[in-house]
Protein backbone atom coordinates (compact mmCIF):
# COMPACT_ATOMS: atom_id res chain seq x y z
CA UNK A 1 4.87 38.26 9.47
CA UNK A 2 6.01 37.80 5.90
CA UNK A 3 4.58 35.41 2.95
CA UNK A 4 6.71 34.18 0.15
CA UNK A 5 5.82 32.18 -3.06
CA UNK A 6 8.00 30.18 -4.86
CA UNK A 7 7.73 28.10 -8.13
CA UNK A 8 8.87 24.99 -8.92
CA UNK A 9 8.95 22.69 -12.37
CA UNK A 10 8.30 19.35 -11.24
CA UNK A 11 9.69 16.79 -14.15
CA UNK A 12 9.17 14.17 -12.16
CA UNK A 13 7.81 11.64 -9.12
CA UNK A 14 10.25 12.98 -6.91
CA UNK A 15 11.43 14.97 -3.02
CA UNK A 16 13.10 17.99 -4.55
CA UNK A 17 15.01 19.53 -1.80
CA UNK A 18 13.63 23.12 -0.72
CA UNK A 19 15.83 23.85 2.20
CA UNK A 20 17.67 27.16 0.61
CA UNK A 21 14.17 28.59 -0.52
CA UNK A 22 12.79 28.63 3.29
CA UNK A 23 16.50 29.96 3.97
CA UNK A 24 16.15 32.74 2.00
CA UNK A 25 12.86 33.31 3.06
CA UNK A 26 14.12 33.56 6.37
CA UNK A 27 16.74 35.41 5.76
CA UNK A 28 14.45 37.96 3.90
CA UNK A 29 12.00 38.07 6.87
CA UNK A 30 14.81 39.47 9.02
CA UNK A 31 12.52 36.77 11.77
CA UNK A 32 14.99 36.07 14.37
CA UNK A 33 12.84 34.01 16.37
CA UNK A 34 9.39 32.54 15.69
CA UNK A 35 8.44 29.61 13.11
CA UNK A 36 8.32 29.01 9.53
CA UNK A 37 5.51 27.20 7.80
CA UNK A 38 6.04 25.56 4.80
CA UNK A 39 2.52 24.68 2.73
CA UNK A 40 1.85 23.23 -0.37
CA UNK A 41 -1.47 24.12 -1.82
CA UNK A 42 -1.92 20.97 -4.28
CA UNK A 43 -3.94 17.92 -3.94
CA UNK A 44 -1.45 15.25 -5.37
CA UNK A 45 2.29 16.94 -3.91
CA UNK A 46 3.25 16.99 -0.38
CA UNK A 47 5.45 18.65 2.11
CA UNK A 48 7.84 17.06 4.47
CA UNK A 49 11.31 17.23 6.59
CA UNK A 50 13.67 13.85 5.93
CA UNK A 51 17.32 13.25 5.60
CA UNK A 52 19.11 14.90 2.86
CA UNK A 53 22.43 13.56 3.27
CA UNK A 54 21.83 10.24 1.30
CA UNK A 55 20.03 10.37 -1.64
CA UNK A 56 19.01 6.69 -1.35
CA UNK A 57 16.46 7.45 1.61
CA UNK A 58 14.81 9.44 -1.12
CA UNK A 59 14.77 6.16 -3.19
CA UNK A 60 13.62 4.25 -0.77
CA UNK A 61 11.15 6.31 0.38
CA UNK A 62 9.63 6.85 -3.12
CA UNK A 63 9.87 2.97 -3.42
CA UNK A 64 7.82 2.28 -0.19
CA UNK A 65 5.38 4.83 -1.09
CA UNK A 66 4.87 2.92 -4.81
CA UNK A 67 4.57 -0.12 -2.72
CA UNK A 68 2.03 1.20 -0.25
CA UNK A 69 -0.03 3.41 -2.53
CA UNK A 70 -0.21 1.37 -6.46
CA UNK A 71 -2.33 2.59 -8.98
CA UNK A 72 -5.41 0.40 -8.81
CA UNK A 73 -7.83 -1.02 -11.45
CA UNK A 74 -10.09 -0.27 -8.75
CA UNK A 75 -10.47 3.33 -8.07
CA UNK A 76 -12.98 5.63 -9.43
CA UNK A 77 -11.50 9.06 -9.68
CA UNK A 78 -11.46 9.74 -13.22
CA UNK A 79 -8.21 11.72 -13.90
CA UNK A 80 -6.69 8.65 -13.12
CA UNK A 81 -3.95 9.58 -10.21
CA UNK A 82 -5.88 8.37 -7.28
CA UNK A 83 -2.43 7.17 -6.18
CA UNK A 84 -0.84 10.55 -6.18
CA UNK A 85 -3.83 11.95 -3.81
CA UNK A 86 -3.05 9.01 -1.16
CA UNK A 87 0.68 9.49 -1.23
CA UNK A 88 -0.03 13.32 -1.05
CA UNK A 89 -2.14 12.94 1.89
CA UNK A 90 0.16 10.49 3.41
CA UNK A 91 2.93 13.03 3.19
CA UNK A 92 1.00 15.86 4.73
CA UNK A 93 1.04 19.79 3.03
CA UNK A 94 2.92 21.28 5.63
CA UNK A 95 5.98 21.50 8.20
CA UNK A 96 6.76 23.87 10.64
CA UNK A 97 10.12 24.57 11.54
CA UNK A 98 12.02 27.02 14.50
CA UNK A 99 13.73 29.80 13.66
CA UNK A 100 16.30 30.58 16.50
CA UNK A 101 18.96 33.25 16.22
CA UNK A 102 17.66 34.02 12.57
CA UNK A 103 18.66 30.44 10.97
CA UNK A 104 15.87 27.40 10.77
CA UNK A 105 16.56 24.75 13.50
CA UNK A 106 16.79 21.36 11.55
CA UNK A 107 18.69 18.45 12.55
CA UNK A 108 22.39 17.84 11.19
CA UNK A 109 20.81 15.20 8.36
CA UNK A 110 17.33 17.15 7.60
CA UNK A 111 16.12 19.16 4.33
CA UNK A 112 12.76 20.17 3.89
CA UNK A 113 11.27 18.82 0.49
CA UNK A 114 8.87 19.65 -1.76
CA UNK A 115 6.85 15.54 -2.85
CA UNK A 116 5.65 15.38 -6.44
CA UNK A 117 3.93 12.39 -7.18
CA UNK A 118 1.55 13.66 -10.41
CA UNK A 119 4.43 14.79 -12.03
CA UNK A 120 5.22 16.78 -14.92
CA UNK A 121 3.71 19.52 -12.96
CA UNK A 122 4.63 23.52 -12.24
CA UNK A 123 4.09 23.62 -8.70
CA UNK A 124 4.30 26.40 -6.24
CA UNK A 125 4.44 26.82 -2.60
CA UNK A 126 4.32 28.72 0.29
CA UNK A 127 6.15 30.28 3.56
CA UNK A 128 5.07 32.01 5.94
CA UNK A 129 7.42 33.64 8.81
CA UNK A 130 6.07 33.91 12.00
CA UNK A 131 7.81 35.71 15.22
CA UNK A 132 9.81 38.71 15.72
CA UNK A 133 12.37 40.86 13.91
């Protein structure tokens, strides 16, 4: 089983595709079979799998989320991002994806992205690889 880290400069509100860093992780494992589990240990980013083939799902996705989850007069939290913490939670902080045959097993149209919605942020997260060599 192998942990990796990797770091990430969030500019912006944004799915910033992370497909090639759980590749290489992968690849580094030398997992041919098993799982890998992508986490992100923040409060107001997210983790999840989507179409990366047309970057207007992205658009529309961040849209719907803006629409759903508005900042609000209303809320209490005092750093002021209570908006960020319900899309984040929303989105989940982690996927888990097949390995088979030493590649991930993803869908002809899916990525794996990193969610920033607190941005500018330097983020970081995780992967683990789980199975055998």
């Amino acid at each position: 089983m192998s942990l990796y880290e990797y770091k990430l400069d969030a500019s912006k509100q944004d799915f910033y595709n992370i497909t090639p860093q759980v590749r290489e992780a992968v690849s580094k494992s030398d997992v041919t079979d098993g799982i890998a589990v992508v986490y992100c240990p923040h409060t107001t980013a997210g983790i999840t799998i989507n179409e990366n083939a047309d970057p207007d799902v992205v658009r529309d996705l961040l849209f719907a989320l803006d629409q759903s989850f508005p900042d609000r007069p209303e809320f209490s939290h005092s750093e002021g991002n209570s908006a960020a913490h319900l899309k984040a939670s929303a989105i989940g902080s982690s996927v888990t994806v097949i390995i088979e045959g030493g590649k991930l097993v993803l869908g002809t149209w899916q990525g794996i992205y990193f969610c920033e919605f607190d941005p500018p942020r330097s983020r970081k997260f995780y992967v683990k690889i789980i199975g055998k060599e």
